[in-house]
N, C-alpha and C. Protein backbone atom coordinates (compact mmCIF):
# COMPACT_ATOMS: atom_id res chain seq x y z
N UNK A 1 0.82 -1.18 0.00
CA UNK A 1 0.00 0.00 0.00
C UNK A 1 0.87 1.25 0.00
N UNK A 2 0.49 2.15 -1.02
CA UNK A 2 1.29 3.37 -1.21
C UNK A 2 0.71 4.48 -0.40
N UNK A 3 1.53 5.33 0.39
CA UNK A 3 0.71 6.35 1.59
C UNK A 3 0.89 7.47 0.71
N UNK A 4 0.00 8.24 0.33
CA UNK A 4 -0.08 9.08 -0.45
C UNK A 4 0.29 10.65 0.45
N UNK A 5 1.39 11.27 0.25
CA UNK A 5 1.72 12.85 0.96
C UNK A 5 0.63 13.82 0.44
N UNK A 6 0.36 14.26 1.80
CA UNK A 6 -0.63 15.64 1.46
C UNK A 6 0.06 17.14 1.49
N UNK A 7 -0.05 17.58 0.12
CA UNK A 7 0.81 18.52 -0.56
C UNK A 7 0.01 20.03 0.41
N UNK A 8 0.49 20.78 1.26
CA UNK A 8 0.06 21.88 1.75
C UNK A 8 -0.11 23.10 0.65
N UNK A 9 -0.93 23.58 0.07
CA UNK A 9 -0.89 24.74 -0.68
C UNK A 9 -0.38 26.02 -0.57
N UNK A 10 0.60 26.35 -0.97
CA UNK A 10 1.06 27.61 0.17
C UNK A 10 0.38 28.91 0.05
N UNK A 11 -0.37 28.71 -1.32
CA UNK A 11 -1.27 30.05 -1.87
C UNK A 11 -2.30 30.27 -1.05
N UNK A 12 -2.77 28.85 -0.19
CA UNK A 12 -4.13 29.24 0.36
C UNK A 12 -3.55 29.50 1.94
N UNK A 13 -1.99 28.92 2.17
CA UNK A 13 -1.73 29.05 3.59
C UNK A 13 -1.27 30.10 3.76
N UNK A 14 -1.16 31.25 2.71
CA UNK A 14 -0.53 32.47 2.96
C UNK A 14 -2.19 33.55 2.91
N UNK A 15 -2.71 32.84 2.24
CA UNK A 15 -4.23 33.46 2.33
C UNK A 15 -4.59 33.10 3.84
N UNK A 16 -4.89 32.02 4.53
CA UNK A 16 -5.87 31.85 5.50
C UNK A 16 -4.41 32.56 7.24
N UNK A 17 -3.11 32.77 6.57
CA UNK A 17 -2.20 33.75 7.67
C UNK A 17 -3.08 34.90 7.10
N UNK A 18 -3.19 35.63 6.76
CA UNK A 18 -3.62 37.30 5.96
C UNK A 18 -5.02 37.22 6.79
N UNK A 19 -5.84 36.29 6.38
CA UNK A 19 -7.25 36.26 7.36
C UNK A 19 -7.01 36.43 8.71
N UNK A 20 -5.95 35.18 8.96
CA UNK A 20 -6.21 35.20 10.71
C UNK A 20 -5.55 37.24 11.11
N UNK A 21 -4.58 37.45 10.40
CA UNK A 21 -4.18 38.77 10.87
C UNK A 21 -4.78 39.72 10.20
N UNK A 22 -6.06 39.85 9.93
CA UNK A 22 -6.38 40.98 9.29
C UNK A 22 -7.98 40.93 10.43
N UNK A 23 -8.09 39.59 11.15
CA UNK A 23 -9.05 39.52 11.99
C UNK A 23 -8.72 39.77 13.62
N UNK A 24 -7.59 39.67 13.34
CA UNK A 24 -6.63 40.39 15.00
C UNK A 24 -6.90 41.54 14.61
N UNK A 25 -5.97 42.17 13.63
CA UNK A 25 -6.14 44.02 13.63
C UNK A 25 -7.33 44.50 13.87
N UNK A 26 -8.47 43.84 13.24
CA UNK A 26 -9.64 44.12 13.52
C UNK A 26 -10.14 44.49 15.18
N UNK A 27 -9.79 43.47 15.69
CA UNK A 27 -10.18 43.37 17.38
C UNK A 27 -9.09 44.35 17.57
N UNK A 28 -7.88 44.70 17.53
CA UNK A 28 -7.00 45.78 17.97
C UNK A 28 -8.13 47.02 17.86
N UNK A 29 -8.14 47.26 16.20
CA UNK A 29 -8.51 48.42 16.15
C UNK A 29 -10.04 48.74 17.35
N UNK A 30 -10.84 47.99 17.41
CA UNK A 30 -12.13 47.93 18.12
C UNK A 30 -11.70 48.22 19.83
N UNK A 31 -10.76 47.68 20.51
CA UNK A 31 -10.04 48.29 20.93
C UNK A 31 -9.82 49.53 21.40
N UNK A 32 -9.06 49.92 20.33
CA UNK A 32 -8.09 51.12 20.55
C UNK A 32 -9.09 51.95 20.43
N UNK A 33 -10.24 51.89 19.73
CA UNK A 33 -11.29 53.07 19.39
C UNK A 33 -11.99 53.35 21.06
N UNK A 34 -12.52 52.30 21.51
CA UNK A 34 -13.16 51.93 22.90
C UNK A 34 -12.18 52.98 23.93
N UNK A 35 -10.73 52.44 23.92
CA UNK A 35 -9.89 53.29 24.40
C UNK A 35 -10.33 54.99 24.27
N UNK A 36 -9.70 55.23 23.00
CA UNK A 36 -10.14 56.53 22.78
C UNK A 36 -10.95 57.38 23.28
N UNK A 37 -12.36 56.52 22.61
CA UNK A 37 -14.02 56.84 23.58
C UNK A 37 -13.47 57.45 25.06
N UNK A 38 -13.27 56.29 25.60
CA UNK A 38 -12.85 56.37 27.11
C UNK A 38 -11.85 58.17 27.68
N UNK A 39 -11.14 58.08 26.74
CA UNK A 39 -10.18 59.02 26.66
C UNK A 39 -10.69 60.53 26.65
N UNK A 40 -11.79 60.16 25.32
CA UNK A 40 -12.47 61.84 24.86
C UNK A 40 -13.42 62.32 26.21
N UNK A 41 -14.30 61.20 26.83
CA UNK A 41 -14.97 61.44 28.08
C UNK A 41 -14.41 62.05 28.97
N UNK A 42 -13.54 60.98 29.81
CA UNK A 42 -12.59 61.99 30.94
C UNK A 42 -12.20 63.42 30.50
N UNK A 43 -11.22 62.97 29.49
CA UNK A 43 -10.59 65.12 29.31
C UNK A 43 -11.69 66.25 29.13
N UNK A 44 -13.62 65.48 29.10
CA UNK A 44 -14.40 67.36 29.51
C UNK A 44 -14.54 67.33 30.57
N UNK A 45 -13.94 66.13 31.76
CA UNK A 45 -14.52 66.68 33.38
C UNK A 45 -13.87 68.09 33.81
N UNK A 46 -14.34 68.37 34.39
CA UNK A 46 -14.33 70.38 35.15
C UNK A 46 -13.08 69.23 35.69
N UNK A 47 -11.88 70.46 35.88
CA UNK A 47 -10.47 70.61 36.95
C UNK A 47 -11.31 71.59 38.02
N UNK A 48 -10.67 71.09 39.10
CA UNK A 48 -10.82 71.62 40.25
C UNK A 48 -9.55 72.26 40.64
N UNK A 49 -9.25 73.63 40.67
CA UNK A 49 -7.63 74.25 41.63
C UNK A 49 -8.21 74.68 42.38
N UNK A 50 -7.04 74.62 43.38
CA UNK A 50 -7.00 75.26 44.97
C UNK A 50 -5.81 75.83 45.12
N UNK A 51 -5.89 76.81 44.87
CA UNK A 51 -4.31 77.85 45.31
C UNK A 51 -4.78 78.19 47.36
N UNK A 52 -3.56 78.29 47.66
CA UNK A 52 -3.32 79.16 48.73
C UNK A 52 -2.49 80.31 48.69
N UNK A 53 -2.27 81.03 49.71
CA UNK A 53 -1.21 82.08 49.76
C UNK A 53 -1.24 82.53 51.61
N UNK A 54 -0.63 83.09 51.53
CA UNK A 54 -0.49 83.87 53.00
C UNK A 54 -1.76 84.85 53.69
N UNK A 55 -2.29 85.48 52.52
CA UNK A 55 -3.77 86.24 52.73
C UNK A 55 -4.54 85.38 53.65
N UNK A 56 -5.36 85.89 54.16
CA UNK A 56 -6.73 85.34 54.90
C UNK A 56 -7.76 84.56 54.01
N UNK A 57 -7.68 84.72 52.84
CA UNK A 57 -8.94 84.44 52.21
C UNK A 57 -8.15 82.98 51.20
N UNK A 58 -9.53 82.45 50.42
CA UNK A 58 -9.04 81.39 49.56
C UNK A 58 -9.77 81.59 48.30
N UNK A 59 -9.89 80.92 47.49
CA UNK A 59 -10.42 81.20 46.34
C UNK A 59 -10.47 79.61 45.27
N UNK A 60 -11.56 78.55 44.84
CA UNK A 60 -11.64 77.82 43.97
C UNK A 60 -12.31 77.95 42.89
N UNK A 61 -11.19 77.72 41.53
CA UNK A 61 -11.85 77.68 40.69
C UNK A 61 -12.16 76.58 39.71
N UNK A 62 -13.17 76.36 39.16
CA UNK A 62 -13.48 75.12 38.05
C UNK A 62 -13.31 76.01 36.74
N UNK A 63 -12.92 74.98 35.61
CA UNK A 63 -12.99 75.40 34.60
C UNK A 63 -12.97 73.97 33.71
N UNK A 64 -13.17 73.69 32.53
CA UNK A 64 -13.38 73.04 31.66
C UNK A 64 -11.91 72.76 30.85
């Protein structure tokens, strides 16, 4: 009995690498956008300062 070798295609194994990494970047990018989101939210919370000085009095201000 002759065992017949199974010939790997490299055209389709360089195709189905390109899929698997073009379906990672995908989830990266989805990701990094989520990130972002996250990012643009925080930076409109109001800052809060508190200066002091030697005077009697104090003074806080918010700003955007």
């Amino acid at each position: 009995m002759e065992e017949t070798k199974r010939k790997i295609d490299t055209g389709l194994m360089v195709g189905l690498f390109a899929i698997i990494i073009s379906v990672a970047t995908l989830f990266v990018y989805i990701y990094q956008t989520r990130l972002m989101q996250a990012q643009l939210h925080t930076s409109v919370w109001p800052h809060l300062e508190w200066a002091t000085s030697n005077y009697k009095s104090f003074y806080l201000e918010v700003y955007k």
